[in-house]
C-alpha atoms as a PDB file:
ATOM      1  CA  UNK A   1      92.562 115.079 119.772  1.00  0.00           C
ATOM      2  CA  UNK A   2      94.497 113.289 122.573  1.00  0.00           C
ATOM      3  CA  UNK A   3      95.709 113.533 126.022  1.00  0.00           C
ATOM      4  CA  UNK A   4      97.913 112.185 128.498  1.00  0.00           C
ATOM      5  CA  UNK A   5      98.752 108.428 127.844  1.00  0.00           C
ATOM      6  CA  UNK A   6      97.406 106.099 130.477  1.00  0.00           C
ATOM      7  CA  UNK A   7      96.678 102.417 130.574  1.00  0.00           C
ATOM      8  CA  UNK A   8      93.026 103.046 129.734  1.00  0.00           C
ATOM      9  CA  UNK A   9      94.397 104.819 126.752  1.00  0.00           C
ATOM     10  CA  UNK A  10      94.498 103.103 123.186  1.00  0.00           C
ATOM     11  CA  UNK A  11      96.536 100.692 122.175  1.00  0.00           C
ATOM     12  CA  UNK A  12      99.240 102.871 121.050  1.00  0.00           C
ATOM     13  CA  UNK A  13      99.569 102.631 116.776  1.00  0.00           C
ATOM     14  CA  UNK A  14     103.509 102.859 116.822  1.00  0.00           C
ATOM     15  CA  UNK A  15     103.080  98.789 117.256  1.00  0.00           C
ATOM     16  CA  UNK A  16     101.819  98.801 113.904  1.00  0.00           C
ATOM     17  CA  UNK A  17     104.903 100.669 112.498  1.00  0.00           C
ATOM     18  CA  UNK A  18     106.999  98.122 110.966  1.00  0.00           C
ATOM     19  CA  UNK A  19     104.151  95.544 109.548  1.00  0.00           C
ATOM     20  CA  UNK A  20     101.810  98.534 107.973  1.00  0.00           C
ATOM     21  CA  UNK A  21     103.141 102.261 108.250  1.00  0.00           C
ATOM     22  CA  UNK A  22     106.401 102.047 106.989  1.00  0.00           C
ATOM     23  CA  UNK A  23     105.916  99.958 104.568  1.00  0.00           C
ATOM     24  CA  UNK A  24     103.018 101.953 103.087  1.00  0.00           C
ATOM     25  CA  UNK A  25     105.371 105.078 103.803  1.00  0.00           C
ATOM     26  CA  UNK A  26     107.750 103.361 101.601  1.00  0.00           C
ATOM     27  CA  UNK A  27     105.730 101.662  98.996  1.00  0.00           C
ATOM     28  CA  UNK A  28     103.590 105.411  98.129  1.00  0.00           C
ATOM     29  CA  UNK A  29     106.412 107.723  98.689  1.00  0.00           C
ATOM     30  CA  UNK A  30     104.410 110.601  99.701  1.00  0.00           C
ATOM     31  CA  UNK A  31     105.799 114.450  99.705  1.00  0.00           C
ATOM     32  CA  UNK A  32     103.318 115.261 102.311  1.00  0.00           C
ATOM     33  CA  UNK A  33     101.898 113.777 105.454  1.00  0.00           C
ATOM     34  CA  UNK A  34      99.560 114.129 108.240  1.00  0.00           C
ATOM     35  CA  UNK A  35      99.088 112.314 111.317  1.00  0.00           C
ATOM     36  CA  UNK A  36      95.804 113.190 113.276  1.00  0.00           C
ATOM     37  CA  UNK A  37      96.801 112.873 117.177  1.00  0.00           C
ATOM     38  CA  UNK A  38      99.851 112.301 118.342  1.00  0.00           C
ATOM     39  CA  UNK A  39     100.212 110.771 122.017  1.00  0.00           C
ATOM     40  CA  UNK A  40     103.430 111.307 123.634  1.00  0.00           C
ATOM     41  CA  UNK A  41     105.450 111.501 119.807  1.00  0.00           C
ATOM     42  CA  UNK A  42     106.393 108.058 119.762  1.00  0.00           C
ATOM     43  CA  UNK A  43     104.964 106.973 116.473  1.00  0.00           C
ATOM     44  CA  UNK A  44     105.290 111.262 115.683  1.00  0.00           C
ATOM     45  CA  UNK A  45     109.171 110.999 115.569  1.00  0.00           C
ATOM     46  CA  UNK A  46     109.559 107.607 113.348  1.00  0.00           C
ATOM     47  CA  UNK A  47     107.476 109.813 110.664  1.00  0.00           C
ATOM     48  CA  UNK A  48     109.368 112.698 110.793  1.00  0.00           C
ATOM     49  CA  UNK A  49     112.804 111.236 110.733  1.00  0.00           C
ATOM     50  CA  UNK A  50     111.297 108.881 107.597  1.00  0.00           C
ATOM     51  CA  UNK A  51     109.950 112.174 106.608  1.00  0.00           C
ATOM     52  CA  UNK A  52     113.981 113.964 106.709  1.00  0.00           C
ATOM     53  CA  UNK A  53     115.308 111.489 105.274  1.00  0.00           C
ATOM     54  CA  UNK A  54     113.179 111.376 102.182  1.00  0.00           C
ATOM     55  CA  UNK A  55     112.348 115.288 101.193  1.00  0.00           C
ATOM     56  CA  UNK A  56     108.712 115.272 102.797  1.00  0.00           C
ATOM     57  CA  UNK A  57     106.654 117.465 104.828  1.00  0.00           C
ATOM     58  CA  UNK A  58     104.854 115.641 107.863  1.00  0.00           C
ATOM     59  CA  UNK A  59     101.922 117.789 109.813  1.00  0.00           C
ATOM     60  CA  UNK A  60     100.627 116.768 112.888  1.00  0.00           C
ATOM     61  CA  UNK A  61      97.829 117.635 114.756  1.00  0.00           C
ATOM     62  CA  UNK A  62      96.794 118.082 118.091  1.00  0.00           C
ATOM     63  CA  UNK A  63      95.464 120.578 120.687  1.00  0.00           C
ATOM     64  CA  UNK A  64      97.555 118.687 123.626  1.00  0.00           C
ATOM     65  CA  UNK A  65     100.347 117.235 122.007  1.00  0.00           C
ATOM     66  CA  UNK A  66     102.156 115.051 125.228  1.00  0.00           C
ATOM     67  CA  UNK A  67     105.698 115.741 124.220  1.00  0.00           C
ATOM     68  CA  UNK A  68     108.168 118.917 124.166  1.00  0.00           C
ATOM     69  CA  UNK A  69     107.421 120.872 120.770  1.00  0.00           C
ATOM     70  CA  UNK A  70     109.783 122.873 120.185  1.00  0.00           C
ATOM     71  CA  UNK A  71     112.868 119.931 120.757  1.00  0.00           C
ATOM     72  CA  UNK A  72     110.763 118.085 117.742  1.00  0.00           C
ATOM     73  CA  UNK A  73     110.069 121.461 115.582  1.00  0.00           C
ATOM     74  CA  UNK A  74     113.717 121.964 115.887  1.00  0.00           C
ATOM     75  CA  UNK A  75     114.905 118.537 114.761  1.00  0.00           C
ATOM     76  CA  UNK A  76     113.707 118.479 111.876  1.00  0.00           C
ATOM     77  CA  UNK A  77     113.052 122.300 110.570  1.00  0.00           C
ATOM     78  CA  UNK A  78     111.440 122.473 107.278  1.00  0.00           C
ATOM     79  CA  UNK A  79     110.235 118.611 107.138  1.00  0.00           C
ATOM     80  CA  UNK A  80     107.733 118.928 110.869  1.00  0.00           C
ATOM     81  CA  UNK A  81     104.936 121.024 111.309  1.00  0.00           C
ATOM     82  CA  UNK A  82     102.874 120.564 114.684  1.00  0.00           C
ATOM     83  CA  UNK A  83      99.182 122.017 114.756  1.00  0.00           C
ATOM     84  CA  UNK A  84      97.919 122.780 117.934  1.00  0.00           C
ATOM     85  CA  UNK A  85      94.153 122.451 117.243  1.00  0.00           C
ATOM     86  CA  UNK A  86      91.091 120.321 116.472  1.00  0.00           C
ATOM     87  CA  UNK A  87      91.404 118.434 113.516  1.00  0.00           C
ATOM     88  CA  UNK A  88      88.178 119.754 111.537  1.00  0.00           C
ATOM     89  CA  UNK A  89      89.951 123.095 112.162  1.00  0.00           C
ATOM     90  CA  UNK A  90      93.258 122.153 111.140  1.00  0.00           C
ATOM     91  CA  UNK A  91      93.183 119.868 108.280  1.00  0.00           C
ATOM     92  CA  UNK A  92      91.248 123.459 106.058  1.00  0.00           C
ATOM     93  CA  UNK A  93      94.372 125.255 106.576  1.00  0.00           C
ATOM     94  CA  UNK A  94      97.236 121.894 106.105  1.00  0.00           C
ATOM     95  CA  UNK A  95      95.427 121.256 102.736  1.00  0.00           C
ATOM     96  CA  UNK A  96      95.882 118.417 100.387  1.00  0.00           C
ATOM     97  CA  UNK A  97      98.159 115.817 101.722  1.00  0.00           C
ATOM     98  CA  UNK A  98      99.520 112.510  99.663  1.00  0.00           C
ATOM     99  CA  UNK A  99      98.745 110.404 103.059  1.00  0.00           C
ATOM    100  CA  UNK A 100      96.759 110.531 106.652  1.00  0.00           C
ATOM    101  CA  UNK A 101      97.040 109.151 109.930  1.00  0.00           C
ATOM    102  CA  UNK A 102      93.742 109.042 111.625  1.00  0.00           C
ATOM    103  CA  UNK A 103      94.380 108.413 115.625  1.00  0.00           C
ATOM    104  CA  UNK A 104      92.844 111.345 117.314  1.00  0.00           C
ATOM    105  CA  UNK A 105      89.595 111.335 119.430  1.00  0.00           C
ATOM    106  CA  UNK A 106      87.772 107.927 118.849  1.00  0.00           C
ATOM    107  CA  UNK A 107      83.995 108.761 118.370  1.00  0.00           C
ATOM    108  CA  UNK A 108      81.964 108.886 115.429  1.00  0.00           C
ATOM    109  CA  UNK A 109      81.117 112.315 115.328  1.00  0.00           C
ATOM    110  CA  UNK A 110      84.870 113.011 114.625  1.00  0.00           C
ATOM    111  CA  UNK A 111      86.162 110.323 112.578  1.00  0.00           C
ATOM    112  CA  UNK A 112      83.596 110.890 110.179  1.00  0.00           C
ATOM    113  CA  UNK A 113      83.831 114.766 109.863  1.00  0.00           C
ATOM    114  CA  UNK A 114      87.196 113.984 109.518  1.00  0.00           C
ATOM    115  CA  UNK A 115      87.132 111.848 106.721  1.00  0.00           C
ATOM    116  CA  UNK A 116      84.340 114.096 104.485  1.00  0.00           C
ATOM    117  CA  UNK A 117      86.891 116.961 105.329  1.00  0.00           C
ATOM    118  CA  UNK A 118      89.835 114.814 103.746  1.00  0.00           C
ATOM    119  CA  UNK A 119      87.470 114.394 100.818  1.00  0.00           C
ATOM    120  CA  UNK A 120      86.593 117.684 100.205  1.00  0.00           C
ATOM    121  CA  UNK A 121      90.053 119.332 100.204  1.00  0.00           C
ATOM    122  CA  UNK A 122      91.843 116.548  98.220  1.00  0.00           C
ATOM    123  CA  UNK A 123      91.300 116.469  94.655  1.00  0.00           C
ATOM    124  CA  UNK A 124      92.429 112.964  94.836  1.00  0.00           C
ATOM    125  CA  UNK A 125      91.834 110.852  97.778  1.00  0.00           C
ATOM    126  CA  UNK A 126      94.598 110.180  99.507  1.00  0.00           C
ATOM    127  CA  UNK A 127      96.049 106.888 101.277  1.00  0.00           C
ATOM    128  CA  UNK A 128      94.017 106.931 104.379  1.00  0.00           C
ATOM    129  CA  UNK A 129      95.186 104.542 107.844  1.00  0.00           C
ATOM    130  CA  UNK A 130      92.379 104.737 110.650  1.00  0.00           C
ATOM    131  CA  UNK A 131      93.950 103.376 114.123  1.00  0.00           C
ATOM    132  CA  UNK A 132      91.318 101.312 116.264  1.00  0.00           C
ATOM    133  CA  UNK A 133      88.935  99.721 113.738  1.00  0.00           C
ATOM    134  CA  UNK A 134      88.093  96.585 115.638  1.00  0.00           C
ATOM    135  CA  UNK A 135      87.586  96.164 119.155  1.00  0.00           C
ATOM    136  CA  UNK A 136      86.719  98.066 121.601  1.00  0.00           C
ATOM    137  CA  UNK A 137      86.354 101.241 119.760  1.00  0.00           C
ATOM    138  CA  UNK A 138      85.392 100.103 116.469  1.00  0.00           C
ATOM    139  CA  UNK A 139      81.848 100.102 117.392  1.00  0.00           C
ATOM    140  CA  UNK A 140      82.000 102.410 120.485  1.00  0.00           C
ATOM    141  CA  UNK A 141      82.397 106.016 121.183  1.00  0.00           C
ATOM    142  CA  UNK A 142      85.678 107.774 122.962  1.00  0.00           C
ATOM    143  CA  UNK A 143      85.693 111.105 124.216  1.00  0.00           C
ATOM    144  CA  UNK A 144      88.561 112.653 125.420  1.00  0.00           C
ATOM    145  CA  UNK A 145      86.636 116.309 125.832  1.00  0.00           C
ATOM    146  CA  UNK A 146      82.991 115.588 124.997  1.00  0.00           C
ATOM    147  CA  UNK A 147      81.913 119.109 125.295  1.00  0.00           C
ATOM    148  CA  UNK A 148      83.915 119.624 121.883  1.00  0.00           C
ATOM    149  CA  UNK A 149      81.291 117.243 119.932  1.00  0.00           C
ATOM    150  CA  UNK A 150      77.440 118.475 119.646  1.00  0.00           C
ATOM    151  CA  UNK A 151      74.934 117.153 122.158  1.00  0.00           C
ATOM    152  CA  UNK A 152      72.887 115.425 119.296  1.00  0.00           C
ATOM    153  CA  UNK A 153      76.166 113.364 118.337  1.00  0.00           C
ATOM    154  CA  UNK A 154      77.556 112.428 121.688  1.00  0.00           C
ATOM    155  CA  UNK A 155      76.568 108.705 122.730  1.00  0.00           C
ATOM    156  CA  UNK A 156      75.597 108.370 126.755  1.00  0.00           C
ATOM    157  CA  UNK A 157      79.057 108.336 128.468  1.00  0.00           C
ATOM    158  CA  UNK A 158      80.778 107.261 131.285  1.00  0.00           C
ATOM    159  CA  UNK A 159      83.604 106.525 133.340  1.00  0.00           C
ATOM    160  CA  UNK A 160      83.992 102.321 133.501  1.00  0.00           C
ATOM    161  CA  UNK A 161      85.538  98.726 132.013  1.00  0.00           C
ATOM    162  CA  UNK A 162      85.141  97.531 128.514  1.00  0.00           C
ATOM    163  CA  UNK A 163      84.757  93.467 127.987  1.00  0.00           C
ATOM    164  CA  UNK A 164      84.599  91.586 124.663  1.00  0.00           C
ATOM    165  CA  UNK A 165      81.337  90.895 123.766  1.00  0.00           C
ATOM    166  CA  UNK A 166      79.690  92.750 126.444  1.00  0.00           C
ATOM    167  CA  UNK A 167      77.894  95.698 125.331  1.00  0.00           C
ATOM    168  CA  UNK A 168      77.567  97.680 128.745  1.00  0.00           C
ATOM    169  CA  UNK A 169      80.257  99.104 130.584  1.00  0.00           C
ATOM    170  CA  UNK A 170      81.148  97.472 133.835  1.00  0.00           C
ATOM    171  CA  UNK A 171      82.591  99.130 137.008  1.00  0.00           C
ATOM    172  CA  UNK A 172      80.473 102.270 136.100  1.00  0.00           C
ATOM    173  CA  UNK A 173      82.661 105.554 138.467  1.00  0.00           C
ATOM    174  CA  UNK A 174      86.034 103.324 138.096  1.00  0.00           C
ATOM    175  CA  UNK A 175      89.262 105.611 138.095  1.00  0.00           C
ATOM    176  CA  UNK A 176      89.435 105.154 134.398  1.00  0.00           C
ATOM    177  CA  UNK A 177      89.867 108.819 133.100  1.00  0.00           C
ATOM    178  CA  UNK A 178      88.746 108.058 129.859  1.00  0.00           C
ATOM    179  CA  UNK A 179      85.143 108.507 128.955  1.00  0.00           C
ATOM    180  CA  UNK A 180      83.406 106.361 127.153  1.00  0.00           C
ATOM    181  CA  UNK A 181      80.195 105.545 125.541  1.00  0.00           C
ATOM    182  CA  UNK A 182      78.430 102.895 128.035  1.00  0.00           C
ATOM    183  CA  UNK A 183      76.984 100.913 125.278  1.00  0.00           C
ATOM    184  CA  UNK A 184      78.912  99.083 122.310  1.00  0.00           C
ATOM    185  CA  UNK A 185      77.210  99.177 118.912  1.00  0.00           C
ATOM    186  CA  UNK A 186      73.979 100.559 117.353  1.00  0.00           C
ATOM    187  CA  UNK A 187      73.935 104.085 114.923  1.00  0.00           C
ATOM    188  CA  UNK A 188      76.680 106.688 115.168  1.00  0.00           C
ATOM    189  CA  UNK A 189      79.033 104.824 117.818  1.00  0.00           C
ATOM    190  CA  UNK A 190      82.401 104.145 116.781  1.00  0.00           C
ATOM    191  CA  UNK A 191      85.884 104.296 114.656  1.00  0.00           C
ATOM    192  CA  UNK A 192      84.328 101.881 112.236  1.00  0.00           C
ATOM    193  CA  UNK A 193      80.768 103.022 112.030  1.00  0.00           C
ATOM    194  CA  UNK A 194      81.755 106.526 111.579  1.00  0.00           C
ATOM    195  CA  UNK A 195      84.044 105.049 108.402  1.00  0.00           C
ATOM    196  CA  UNK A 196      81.452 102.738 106.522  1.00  0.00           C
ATOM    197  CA  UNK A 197      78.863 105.846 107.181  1.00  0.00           C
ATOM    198  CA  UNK A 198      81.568 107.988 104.934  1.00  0.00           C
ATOM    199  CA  UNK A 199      82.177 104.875 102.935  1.00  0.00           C
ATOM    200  CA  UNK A 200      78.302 104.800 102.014  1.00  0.00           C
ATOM    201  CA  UNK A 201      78.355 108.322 101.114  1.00  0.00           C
ATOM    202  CA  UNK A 202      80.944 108.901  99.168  1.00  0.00           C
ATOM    203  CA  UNK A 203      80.463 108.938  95.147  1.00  0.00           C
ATOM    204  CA  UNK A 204      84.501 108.045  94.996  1.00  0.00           C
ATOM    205  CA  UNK A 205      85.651 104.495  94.628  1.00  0.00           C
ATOM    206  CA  UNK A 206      87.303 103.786  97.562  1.00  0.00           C
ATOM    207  CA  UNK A 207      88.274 100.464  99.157  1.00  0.00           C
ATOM    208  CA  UNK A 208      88.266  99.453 103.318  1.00  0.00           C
ATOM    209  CA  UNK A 209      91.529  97.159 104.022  1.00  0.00           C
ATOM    210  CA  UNK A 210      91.823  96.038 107.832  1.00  0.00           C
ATOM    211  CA  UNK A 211      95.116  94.683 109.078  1.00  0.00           C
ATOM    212  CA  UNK A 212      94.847  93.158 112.834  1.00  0.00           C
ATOM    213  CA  UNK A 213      96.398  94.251 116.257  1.00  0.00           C
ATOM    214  CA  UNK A 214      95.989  96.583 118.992  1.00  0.00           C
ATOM    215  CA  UNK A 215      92.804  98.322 118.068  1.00  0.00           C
ATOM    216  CA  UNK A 216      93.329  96.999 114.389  1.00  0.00           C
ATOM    217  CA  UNK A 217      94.087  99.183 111.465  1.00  0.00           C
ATOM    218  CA  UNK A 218      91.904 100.203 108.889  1.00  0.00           C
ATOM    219  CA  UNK A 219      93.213 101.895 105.195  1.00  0.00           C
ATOM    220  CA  UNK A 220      90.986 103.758 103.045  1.00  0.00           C
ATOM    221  CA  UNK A 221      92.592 103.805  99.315  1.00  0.00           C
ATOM    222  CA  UNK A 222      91.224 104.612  96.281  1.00  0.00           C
ATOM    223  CA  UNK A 223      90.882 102.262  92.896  1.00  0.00           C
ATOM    224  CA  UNK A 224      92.627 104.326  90.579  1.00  0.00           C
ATOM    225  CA  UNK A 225      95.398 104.677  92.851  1.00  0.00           C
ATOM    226  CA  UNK A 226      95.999 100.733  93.214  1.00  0.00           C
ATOM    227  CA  UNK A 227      95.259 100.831  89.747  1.00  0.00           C
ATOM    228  CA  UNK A 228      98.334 103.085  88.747  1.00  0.00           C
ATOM    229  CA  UNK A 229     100.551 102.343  91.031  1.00  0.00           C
ATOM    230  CA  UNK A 230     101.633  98.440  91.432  1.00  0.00           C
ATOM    231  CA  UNK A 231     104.176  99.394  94.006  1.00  0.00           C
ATOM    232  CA  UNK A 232     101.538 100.364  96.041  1.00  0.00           C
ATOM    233  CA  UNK A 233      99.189  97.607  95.551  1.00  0.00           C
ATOM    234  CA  UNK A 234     102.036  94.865  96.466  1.00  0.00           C
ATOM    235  CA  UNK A 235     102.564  96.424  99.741  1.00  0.00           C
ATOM    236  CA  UNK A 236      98.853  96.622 100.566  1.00  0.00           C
ATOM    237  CA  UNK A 237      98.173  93.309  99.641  1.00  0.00           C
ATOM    238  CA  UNK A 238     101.010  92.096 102.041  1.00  0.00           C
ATOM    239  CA  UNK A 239      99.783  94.386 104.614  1.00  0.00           C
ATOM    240  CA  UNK A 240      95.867  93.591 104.280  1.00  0.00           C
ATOM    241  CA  UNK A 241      93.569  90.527 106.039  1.00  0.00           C
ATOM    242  CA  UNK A 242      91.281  89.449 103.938  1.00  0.00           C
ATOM    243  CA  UNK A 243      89.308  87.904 106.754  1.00  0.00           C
ATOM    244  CA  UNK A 244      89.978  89.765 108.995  1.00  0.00           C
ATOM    245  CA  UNK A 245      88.419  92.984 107.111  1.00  0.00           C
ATOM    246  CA  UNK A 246      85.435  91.085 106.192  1.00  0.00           C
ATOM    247  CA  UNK A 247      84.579  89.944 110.262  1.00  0.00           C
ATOM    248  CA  UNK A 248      84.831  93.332 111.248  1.00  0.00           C
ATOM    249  CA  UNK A 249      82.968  94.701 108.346  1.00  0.00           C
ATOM    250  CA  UNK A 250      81.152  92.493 106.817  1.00  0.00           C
ATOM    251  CA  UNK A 251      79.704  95.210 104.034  1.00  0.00           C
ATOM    252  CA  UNK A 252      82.610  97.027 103.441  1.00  0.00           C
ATOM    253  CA  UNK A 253      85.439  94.998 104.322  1.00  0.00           C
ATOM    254  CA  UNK A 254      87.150  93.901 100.757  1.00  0.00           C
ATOM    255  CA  UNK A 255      87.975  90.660 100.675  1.00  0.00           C
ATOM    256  CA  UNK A 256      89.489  89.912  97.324  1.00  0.00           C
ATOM    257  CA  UNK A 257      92.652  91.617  96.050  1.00  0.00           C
ATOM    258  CA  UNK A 258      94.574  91.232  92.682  1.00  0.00           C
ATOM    259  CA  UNK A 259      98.336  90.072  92.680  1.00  0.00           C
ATOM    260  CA  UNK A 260      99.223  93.344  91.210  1.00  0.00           C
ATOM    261  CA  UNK A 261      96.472  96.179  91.452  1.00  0.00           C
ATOM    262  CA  UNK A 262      92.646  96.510  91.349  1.00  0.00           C
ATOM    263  CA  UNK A 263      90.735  96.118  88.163  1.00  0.00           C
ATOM    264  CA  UNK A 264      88.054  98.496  87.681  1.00  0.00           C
ATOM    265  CA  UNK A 265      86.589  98.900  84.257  1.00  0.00           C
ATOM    266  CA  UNK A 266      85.006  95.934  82.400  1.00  0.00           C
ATOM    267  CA  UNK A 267      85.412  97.230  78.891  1.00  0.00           C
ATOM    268  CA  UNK A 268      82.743  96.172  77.777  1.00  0.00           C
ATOM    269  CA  UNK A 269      80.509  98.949  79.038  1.00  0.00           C
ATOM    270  CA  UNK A 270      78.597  96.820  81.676  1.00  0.00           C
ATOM    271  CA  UNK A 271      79.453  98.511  85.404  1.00  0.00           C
ATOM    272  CA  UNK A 272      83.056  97.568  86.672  1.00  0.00           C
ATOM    273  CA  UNK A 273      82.742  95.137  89.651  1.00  0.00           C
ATOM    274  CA  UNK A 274      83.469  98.063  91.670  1.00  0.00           C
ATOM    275  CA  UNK A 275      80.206  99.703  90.598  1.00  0.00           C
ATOM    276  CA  UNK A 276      78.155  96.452  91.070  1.00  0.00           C
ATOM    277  CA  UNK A 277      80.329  96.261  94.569  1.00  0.00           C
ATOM    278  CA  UNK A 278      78.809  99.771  95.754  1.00  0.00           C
ATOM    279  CA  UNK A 279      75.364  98.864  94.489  1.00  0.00           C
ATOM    280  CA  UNK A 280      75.048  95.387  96.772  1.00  0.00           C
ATOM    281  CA  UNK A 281      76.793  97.759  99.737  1.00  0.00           C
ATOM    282  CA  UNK A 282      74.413 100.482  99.566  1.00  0.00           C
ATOM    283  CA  UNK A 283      71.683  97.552  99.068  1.00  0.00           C
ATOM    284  CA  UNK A 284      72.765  95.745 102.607  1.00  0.00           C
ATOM    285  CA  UNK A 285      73.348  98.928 104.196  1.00  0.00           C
ATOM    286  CA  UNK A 286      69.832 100.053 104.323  1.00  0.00           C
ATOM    287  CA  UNK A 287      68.806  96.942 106.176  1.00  0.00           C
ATOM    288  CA  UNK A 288      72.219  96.010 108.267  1.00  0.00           C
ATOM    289  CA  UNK A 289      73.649  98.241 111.468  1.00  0.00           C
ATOM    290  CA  UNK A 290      76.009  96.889 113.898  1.00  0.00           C
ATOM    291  CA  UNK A 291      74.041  95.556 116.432  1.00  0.00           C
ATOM    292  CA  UNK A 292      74.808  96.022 120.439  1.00  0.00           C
ATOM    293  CA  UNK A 293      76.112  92.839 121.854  1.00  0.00           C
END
């Protein structure tokens, strides 16, 4: 979900296009995309051209999408699909997709439906990039239209400033149109909170790479994937920061990664690393919760 860019918008994730998308684009090959929220179709119209030019499908979603429609259907007919609706409405009827773009409404309530959704509908998980995993809404709620999330999942709101490593919101009634929860941190608050929540449910073996910049990106990917596919591991071990994935999450946040791929069976019949990983996350998850600053 989106609407009208502004300065107090996001960091736009189009700056992340040449060190992360398209060189994931490039590295999985996928025949079908989605990107979740779209802005004014910046980052929207590098997809879909990469999309032409390589026999995929790209769907995008979003109730308000800030740029002419039908000039963008028409550019590229057959390869650009644009749903105008809420993503847990939309992504049901899209289906399976080889690769997501999660930049829509930045609260927990939604990123985390989101990503249960994307596991239900896709046999195998796809390769997942989350925009705005770090600071300032990594561990704080957005709401572009708050009345779309349930009461019991909206944080306290308001209109005001954000600072680094100040909890509260300051200038409380500023002219910043965007609402926003007024404290940083805690349960259910936040892009990144709302993804190690999924991450701790989840029975699949999935891994949390971060790379840093405006917002910060996060990718979801799955072990068997980098497993079977060394293309793919090469360019997300040139795209990933190791330390920078463990400072924001410090649980989930994968720090090591192979030259090649991911290792995940011993052989020997003792659990895979992977499974000893999820045990010690599951373990420090019950007693650690981002904590308001």
């Amino acid at each position: 979900m989106t609407a009208p860019t502004s300065r107090y918008d996001p960091a736009p994730v189009v700056r992340f296009w040449d060190s992360a998308v398209l060189p994931l684009l490039e590295a999985r090959s996928p025949k079908s995309v989605i990107e979740i929220g779209s802005r004014d179709g910046g980052h929207t119209r590098l997809i879909a051209q990469w999309a032409a030019g390589h026999g995929a499908s790209l769907h995008v979603i979003d109730p308000q999408p800030n740029f002419d429609v039908d000039a963008y259907t028409s550019e590229w007919p057959g390869h650009l699909t644009i749903h105008r609706d809420l993503s847990l409405n939309a992504l049901s009827a899209i289906g399976p997709a080889d690769m997501i773009l999660i930049d829509g409404d930045h609260n927990w309530y939604t990123v985390n439906n989101e990503l249960q959704e994307i596991e239900r509908i896709n046999p195998d998980w796809p390769l997942v990039l989350m925009h705005d995993v770090g600071w300032p809404y990594g561990r704080r709620d957005m709401y572009y239209q708050p009345e779309t999330i349930p009461a019991e999942h909206r944080q306290p709101y308001g209109k005001g400033r954000m600072r680094p490593f100040h909890s509260a919101l300051t200038d409380l009634g500023s002219n910043s149109p965007i609402l926003r929860a007024e404290r940083e941190g805690g349960s259910h608050n936040g892009v990144l909170t709302a993804v190690e929540d999924f991450l701790s449910q989840s029975d699949r073996e999935l891994l949390l790479f971060a790379r840093p910049g405006p917002g910060g990106l996060g990718i979801i990917a799955s072990a068997a994937a980098l497993n079977g596919d060394a293309k793919l591991a090469r360019a997300l071990s040139e795209v990933h920061d190791p330390e920078y994935t463990v400072t924001i999450s410090p649980v989930y946040g994968t720090r090591e990664f192979g030259d090649v791929g991911v290792r995940v069976e011993s052989g020997n019949g003792a659990p895979s690393w992977m499974t000893r990983l999820r045990r010690a996350q599951r373990r420090l998850r019950r007693g650690l919760r981002p904590l308001a600053r």
